[in-house]
Protein backbone atom coordinates (compact mmCIF):
# COMPACT_ATOMS: atom_id res chain seq x y z
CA UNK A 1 10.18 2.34 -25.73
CA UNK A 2 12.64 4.05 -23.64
CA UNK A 3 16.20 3.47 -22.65
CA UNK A 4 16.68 1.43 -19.46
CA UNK A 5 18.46 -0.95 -17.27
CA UNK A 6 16.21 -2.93 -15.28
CA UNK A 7 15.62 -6.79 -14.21
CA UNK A 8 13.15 -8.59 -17.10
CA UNK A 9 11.04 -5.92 -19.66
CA UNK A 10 8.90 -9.49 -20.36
CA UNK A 11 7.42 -8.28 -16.46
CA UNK A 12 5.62 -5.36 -17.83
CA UNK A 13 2.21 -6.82 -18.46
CA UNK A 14 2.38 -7.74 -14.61
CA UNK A 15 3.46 -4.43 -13.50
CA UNK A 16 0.97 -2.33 -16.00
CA UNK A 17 -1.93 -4.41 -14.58
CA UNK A 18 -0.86 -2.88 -11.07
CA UNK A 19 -0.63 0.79 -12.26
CA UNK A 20 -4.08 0.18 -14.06
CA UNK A 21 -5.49 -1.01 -10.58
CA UNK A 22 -3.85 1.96 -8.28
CA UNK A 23 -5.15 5.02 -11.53
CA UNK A 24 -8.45 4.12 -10.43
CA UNK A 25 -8.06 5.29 -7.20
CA UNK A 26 -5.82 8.30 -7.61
CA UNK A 27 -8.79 10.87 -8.81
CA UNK A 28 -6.79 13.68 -7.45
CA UNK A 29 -3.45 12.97 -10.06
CA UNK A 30 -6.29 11.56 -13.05
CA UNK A 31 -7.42 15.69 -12.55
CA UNK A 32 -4.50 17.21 -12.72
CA UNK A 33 -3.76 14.96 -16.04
CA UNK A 34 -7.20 16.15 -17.65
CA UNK A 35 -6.14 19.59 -16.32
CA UNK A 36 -2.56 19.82 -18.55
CA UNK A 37 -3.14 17.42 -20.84
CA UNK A 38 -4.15 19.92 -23.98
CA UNK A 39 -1.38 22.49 -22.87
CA UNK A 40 1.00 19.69 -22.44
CA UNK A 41 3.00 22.28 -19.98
CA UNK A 42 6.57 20.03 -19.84
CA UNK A 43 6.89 20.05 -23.11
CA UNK A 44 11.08 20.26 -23.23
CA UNK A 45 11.26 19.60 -19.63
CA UNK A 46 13.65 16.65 -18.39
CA UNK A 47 12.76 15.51 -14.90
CA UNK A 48 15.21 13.39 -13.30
CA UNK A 49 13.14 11.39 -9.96
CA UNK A 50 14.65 9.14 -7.42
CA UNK A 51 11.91 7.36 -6.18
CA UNK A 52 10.31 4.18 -4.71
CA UNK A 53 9.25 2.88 -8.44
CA UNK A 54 5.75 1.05 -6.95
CA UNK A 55 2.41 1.30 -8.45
CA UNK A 56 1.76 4.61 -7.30
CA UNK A 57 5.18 6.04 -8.35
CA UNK A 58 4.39 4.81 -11.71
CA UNK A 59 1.42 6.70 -12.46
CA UNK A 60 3.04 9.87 -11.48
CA UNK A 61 6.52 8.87 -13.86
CA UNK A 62 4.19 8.31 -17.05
CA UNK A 63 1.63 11.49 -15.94
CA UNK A 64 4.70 13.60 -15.94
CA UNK A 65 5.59 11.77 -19.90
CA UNK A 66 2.29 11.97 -20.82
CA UNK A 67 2.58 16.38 -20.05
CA UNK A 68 5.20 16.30 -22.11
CA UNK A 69 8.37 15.96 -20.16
CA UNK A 70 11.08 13.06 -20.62
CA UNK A 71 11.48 11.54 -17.58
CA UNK A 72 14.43 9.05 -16.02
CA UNK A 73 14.19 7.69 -13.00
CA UNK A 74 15.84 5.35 -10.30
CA UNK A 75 14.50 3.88 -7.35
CA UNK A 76 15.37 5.60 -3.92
CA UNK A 77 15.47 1.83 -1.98
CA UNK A 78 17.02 -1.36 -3.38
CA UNK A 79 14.03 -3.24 -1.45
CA UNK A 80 11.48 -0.93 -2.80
CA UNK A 81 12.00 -1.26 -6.11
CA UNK A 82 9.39 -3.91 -8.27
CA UNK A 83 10.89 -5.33 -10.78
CA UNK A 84 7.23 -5.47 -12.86
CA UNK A 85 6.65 -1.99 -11.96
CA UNK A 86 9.83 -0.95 -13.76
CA UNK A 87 9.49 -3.08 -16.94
CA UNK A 88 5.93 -1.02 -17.26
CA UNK A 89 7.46 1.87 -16.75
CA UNK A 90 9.96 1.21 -20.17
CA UNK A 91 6.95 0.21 -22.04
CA UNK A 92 5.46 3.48 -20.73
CA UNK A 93 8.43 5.58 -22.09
CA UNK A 94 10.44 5.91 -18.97
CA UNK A 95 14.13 5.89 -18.94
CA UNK A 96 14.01 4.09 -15.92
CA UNK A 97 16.93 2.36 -13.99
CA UNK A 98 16.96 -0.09 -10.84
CA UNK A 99 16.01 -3.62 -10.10
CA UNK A 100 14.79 -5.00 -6.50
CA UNK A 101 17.99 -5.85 -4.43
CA UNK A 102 20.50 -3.82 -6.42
CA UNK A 103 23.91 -3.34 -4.39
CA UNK A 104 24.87 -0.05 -2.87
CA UNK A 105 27.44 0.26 -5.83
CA UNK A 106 24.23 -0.30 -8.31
CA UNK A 107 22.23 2.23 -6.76
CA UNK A 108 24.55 4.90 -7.43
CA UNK A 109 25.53 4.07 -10.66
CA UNK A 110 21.57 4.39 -11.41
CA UNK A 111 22.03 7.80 -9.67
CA UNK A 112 24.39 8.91 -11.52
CA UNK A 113 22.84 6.90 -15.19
CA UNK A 114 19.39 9.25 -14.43
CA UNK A 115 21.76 12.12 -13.79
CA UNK A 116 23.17 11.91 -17.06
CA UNK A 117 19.95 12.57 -18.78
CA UNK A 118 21.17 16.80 -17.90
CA UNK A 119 17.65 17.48 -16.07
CA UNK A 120 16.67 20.47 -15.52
CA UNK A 121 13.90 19.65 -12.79
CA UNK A 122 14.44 17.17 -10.27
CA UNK A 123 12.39 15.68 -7.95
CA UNK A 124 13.86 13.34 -4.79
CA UNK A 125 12.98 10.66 -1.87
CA UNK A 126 15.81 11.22 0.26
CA UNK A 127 17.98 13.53 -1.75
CA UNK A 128 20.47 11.27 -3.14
CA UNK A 129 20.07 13.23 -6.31
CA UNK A 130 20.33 16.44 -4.75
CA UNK A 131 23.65 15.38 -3.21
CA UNK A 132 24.83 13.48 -5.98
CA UNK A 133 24.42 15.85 -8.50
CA UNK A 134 26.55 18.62 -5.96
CA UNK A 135 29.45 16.35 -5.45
CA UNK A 136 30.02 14.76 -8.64
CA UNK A 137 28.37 16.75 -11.37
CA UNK A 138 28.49 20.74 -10.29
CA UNK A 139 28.86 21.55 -14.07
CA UNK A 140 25.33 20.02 -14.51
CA UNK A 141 24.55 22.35 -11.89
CA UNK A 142 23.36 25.70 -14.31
CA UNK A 143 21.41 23.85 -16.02
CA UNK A 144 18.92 22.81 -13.39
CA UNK A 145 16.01 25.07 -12.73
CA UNK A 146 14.84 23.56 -9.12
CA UNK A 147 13.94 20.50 -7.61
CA UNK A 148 11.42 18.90 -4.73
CA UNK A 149 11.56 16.64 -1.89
CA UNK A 150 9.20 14.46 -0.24
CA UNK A 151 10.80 13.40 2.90
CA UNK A 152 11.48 14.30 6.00
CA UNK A 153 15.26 12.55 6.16
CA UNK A 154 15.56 14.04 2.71
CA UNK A 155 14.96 18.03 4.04
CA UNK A 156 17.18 17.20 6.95
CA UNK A 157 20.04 16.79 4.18
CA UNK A 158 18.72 19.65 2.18
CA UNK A 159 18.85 21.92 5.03
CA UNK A 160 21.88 20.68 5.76
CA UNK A 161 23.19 21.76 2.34
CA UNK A 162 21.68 25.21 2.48
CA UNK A 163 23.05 26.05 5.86
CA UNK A 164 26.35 25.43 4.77
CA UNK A 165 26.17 27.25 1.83
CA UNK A 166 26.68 24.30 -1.10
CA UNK A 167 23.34 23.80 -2.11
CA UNK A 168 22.92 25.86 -5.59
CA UNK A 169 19.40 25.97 -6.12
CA UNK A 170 15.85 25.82 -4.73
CA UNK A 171 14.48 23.42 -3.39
CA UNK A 172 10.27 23.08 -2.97
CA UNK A 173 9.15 20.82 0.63
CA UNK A 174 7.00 18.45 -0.29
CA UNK A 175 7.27 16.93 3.01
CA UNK A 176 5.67 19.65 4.91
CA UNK A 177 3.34 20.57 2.74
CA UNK A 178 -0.08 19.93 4.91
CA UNK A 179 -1.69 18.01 2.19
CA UNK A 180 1.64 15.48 2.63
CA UNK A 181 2.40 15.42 6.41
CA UNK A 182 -0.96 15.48 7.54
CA UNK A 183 -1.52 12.50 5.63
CA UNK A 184 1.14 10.48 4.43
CA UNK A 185 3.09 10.13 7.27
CA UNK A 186 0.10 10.21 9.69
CA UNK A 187 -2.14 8.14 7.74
CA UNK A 188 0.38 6.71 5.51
CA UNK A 189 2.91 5.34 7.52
CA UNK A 190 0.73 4.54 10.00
CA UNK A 191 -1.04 1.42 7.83
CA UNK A 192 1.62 0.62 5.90
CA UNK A 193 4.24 -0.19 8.25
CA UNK A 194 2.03 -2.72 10.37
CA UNK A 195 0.75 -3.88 6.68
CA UNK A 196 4.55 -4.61 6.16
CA UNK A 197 4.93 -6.31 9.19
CA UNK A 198 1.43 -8.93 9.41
CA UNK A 199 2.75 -9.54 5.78
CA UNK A 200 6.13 -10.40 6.78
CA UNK A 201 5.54 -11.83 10.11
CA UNK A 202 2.02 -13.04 10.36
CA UNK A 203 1.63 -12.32 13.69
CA UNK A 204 -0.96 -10.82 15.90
CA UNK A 205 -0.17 -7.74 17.75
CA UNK A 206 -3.41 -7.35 19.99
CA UNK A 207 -1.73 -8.07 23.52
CA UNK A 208 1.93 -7.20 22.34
CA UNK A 209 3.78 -4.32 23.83
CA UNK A 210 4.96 -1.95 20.80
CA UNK A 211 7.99 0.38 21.29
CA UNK A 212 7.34 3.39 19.21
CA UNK A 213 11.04 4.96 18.70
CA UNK A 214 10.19 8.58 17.66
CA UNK A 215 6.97 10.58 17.61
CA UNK A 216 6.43 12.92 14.47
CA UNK A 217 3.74 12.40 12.30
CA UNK A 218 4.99 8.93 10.76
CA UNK A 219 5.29 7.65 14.97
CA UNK A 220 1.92 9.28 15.86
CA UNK A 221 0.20 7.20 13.25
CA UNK A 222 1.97 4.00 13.70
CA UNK A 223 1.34 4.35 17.86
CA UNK A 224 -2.38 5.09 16.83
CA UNK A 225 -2.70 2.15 14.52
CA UNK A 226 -0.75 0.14 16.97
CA UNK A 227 -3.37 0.58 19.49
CA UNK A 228 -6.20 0.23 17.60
CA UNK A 229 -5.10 -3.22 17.00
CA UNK A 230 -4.88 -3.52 21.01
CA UNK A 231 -1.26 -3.68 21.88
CA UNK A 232 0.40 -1.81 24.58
CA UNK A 233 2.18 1.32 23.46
CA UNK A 234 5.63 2.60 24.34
CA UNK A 235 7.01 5.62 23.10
CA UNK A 236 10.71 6.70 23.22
CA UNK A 237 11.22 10.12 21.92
CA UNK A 238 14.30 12.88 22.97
CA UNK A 239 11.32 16.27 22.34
CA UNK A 240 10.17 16.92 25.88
CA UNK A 241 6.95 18.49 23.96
CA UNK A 242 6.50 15.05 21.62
CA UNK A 243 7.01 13.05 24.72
CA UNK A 244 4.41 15.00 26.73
CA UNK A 245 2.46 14.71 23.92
CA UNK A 246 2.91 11.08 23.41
CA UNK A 247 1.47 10.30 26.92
CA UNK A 248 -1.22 12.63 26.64
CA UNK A 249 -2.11 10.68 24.07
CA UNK A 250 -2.94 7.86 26.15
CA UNK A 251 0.71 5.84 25.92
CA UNK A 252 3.87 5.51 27.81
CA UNK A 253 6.89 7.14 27.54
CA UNK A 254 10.21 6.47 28.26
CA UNK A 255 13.91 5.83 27.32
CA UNK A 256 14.47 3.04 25.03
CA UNK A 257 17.11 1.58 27.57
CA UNK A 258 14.07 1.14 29.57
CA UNK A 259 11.42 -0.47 26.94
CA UNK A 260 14.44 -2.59 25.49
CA UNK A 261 13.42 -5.21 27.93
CA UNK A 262 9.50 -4.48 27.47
CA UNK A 263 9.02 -4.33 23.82
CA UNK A 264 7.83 -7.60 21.67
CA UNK A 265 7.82 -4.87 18.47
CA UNK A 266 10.29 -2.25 18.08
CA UNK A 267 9.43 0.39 15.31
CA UNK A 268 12.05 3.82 14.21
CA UNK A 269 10.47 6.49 12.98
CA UNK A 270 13.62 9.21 13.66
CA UNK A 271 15.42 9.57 10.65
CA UNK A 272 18.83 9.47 13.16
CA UNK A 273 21.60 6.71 12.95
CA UNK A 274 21.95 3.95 16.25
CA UNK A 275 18.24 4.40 17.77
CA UNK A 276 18.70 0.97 18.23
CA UNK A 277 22.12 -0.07 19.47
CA UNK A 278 24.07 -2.63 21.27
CA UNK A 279 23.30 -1.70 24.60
CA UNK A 280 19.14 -2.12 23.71
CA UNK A 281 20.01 -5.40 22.30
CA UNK A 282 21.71 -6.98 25.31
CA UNK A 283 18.55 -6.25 27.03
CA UNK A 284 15.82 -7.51 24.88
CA UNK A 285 13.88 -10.74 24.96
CA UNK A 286 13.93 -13.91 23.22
CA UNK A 287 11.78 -13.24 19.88
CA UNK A 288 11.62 -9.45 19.73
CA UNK A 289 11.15 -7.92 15.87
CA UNK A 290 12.52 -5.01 14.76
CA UNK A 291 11.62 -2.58 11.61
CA UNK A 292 12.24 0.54 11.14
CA UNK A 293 10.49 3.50 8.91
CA UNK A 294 13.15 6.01 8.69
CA UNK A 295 14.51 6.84 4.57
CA UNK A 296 17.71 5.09 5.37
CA UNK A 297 18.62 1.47 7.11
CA UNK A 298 20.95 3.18 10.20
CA UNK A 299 18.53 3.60 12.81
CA UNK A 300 18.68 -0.15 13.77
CA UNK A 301 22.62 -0.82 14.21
CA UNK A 302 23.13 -3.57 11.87
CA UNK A 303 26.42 -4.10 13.05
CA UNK A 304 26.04 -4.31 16.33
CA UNK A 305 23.47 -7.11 15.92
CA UNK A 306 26.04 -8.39 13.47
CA UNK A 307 29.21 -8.55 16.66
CA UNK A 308 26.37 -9.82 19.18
CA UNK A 309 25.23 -12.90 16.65
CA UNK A 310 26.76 -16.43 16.58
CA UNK A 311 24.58 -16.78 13.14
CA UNK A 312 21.80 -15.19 11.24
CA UNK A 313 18.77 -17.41 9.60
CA UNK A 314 16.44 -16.97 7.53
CA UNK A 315 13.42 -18.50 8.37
CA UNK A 316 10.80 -16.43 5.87
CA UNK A 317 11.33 -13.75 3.32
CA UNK A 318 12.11 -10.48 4.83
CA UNK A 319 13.40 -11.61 8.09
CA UNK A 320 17.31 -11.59 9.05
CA UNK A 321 17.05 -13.34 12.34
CA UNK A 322 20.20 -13.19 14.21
CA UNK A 323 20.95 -15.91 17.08
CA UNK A 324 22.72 -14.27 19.72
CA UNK A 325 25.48 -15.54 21.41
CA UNK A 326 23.31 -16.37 24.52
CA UNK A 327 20.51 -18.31 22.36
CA UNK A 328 17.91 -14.83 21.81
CA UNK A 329 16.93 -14.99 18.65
CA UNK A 330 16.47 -11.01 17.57
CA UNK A 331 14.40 -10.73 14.36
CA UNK A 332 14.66 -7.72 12.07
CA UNK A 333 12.44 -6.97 9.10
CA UNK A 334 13.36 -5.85 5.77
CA UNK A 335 16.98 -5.62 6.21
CA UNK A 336 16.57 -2.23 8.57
CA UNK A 337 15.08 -1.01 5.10
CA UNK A 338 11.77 0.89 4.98
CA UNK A 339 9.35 -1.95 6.92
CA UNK A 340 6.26 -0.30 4.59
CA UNK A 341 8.27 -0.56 1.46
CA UNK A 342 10.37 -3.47 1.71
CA UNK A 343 8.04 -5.71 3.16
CA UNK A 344 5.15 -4.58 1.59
CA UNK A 345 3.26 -1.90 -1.07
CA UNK A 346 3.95 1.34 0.42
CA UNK A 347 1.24 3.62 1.42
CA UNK A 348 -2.01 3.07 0.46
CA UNK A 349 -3.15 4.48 -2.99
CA UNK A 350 -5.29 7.10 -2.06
CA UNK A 351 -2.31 8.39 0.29
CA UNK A 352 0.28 8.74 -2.65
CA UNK A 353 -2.42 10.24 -4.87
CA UNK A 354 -2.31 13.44 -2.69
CA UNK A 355 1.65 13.27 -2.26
CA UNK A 356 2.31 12.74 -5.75
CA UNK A 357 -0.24 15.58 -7.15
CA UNK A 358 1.80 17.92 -5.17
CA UNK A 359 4.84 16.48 -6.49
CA UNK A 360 3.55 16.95 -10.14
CA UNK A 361 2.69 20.77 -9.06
CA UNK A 362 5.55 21.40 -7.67
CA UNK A 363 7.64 20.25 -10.24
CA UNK A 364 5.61 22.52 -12.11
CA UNK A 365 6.62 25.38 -10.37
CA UNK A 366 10.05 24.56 -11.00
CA UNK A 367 9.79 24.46 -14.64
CA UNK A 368 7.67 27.09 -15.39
CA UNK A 369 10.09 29.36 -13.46
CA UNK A 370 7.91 30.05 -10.67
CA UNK A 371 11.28 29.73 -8.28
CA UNK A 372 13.36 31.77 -10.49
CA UNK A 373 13.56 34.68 -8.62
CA UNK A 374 14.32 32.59 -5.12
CA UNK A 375 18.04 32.52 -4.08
CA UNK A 376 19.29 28.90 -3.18
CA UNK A 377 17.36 27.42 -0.40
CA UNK A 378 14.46 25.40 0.75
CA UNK A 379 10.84 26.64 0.03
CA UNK A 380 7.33 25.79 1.26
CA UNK A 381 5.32 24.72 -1.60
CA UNK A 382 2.63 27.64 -2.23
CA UNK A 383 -0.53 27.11 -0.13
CA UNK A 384 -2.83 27.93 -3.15
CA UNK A 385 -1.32 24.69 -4.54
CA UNK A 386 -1.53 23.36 -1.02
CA UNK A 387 -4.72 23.81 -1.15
CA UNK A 388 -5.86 23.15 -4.55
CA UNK A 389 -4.85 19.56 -4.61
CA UNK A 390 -7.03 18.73 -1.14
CA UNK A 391 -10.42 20.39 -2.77
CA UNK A 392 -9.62 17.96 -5.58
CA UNK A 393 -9.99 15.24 -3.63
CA UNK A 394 -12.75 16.53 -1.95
CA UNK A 395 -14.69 17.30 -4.93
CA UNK A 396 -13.72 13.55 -6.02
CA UNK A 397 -15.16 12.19 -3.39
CA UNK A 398 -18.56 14.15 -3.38
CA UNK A 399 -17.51 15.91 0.11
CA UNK A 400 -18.65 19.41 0.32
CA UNK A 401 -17.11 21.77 3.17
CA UNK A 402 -18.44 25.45 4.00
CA UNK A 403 -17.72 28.80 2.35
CA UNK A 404 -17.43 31.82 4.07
CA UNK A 405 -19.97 34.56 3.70
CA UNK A 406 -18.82 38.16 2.48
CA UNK A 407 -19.50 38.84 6.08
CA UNK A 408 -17.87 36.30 7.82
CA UNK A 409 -14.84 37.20 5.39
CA UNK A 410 -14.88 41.02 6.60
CA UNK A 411 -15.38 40.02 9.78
CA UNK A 412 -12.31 37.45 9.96
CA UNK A 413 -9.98 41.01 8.34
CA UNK A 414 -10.96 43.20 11.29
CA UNK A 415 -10.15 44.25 14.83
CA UNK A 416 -12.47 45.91 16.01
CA UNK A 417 -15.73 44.21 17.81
């Protein structure tokens, strides 16, 4: 058994019985394991992962032991960490440090416990590791061959980084990898967050009017499940082509100081600090709930709801609700943490089965010195391996697509009629 810090080992039978349930649905990750598994191709690897340490997460973790590699890991949320998910994970051989509702002060020294391990792969939600690593540990800095990232507030940094000049290695985007964007944030986001909040809140939200803050792929899909449960959309986005977009799409747009007063549901989906601010607040009514699905808990301004309150109370698990000073009661989800995460599972299983196949590849590529020839910088992750992992699921689930013809092939290379 591995080295860890974590709530109760004494959870793991709990926790292994959820990895065993989500395997059986990950066929794409259960290939890539049959794949590797003779060649064992991390053999010597150590692959350091910040990461939301669910049921998913897990099978990825002990994949990537099971190849070979030693593998420590922390969990990128202090609400989206299971405590029997990470006692599994020690049984499984997983250095693996966090428990649910560490402090901000315990989450980096778990940063910094899994950065001790030396990795030379690295593979990030959010790129705490990345950053980490670069301000506190540049002599650890030679020794790592590359790392990947699977969010979109987590390239934001990385690009960051690269444009001015500090970040030392390459980096592989997971995020925008089709088989990831197209999916888990569309598809992804868009169940989980409203699974989050029926969970949390058991409310309906057929009739409700749902301000969508934010339309990328994560808002698209949570304004599309929204309305397919029959509430009225509102979307507040600062891209004149999103927003155009948004009410071609069938919903209305406009500035949030506008649907503060509408909204019943307020969703962020912008990975940017103060979406929702003081001057929202004053103007929304009695009851309103608030979550947000952004990486980090800044897009709702705690604070601010904090100076307006007389009180906060907490009426059910999940929900801060602060009594204003005027008797609205504002209720927000999760602590302004990920709604999908802390308040519930996640994505769904097969979601994270595509994400974290690429993740597995990609790391891949960083071991086996694919990126060794790439100066410091953010990469796209190859489209053969792109591709690859979506004709596994494919072929998993009996789905057969079209081929080209040698003609149709010649004819697609030409320019002439």
């Amino acid at each position: 058994m591995a080295e860890y810090e974590i709530k109760d080992i004494n959870l793991a039978e709990r926790g292994q019985k959820k990895i065993d349930w989500a395997w059986q649905y990950m066929p794409s990750l259960q290939f890539l394991y049959n794949k590797y598994r003779a060649s064992q191709p991390f053999k010597g690897a150590t692959i350091a992962a910040c990461l939301h340490l669910e049921a998913k997460t897990a099978n990825l973790l002990i994949t990537l032991t099971k190849l070979g590699a030693t593998v420590a890991a922390c969990g990128s949320n202090p609400l989206s960490t299971q405590d029997d998910i990470c006692a599994a994970l020690a049984k499984n051989g997983v250095h693996v440090y966090s428990h649910r509702g560490m402090t901000t002060d315990e989450y980096f020294g778990y940063v910094r416990k899994v950065l001790g391990y030396k990795p030379n792969v690295i593979i990030d939600d959010g790129a705490d590791l990345v950053a980490t690593l670069h301000q506190e540990f540049p002599e650890l800095i030679p020794n790592v061959l590359g790392a990947s990232e699977e969010t979109t507030s987590g390239v934001k940094r990385l690009k960051a980084m690269s444009n001015q000049g500090v970040l030392k290695f390459p980096v592989l985007d997971v995020n925008d990898a089709l088989s990831k964007y197209l999916f888990d944030n569309r598809y992804g986001t868009g169940q989980s967050v409203w699974d989050g909040f029926i969970r949390t809140t058991n409310m309906i939200v057929a009739g409700k009017t749902v301000v969508i803050a934010g339309y990328g792929w994560c808002g698209r899909g949570a304004a599309l499940r929204a309305a397919g449960f029959g509430a009225h959309v509102i979307v507040t986005e600062i891209d004149p082509h999103r927003a155009c977009e948004a009410l071609m799409d069938g919903f209305r747009v406009m500035s949030m100081e506008k649907a503060a007063s509408l909204g019943d549901i307020f969703l962020t989906f912008t990975g940017n600090i103060h979406v929702i601010r003081r001057e929202h607040i004053a103007r929304m009514k009695n009851g309103v709930v608030l979550g947000n699905a952004g990486h980090f808990d800044v897009e709702i301004s705690k604070p601010d709801l904090s100076a307006m309150a007389n009180h906060v109370e907490h009426l059910r698990d999940n929900i801060d609700t602060y009594v204003m000073k005027d008797g609205r009661r504002i209720n927000l989800l999760g602590e302004g943490r990920l709604t999908n995460l802390a308040c519930a599972d996640g994505h769904p299983i097969e979601i994270m089965d595509l994400s974290f196949s690429l993740q597995l590849e990609s790391a891949l590529q960083v071991y086996t010195h694919k990126l060794a020839d790439k100066e410091p910088g953010i990469y796209p992750v190859p489209e053969d391996i792109d591709k690859a992992v979506m004709e596994s699921k494919l072929a998993a689930l009996g789905i057969e697509i079209d081929v080209m013809t040698p003609e149709q092939v010649d004819y697609m290379k030409s320019w002439q009629e």
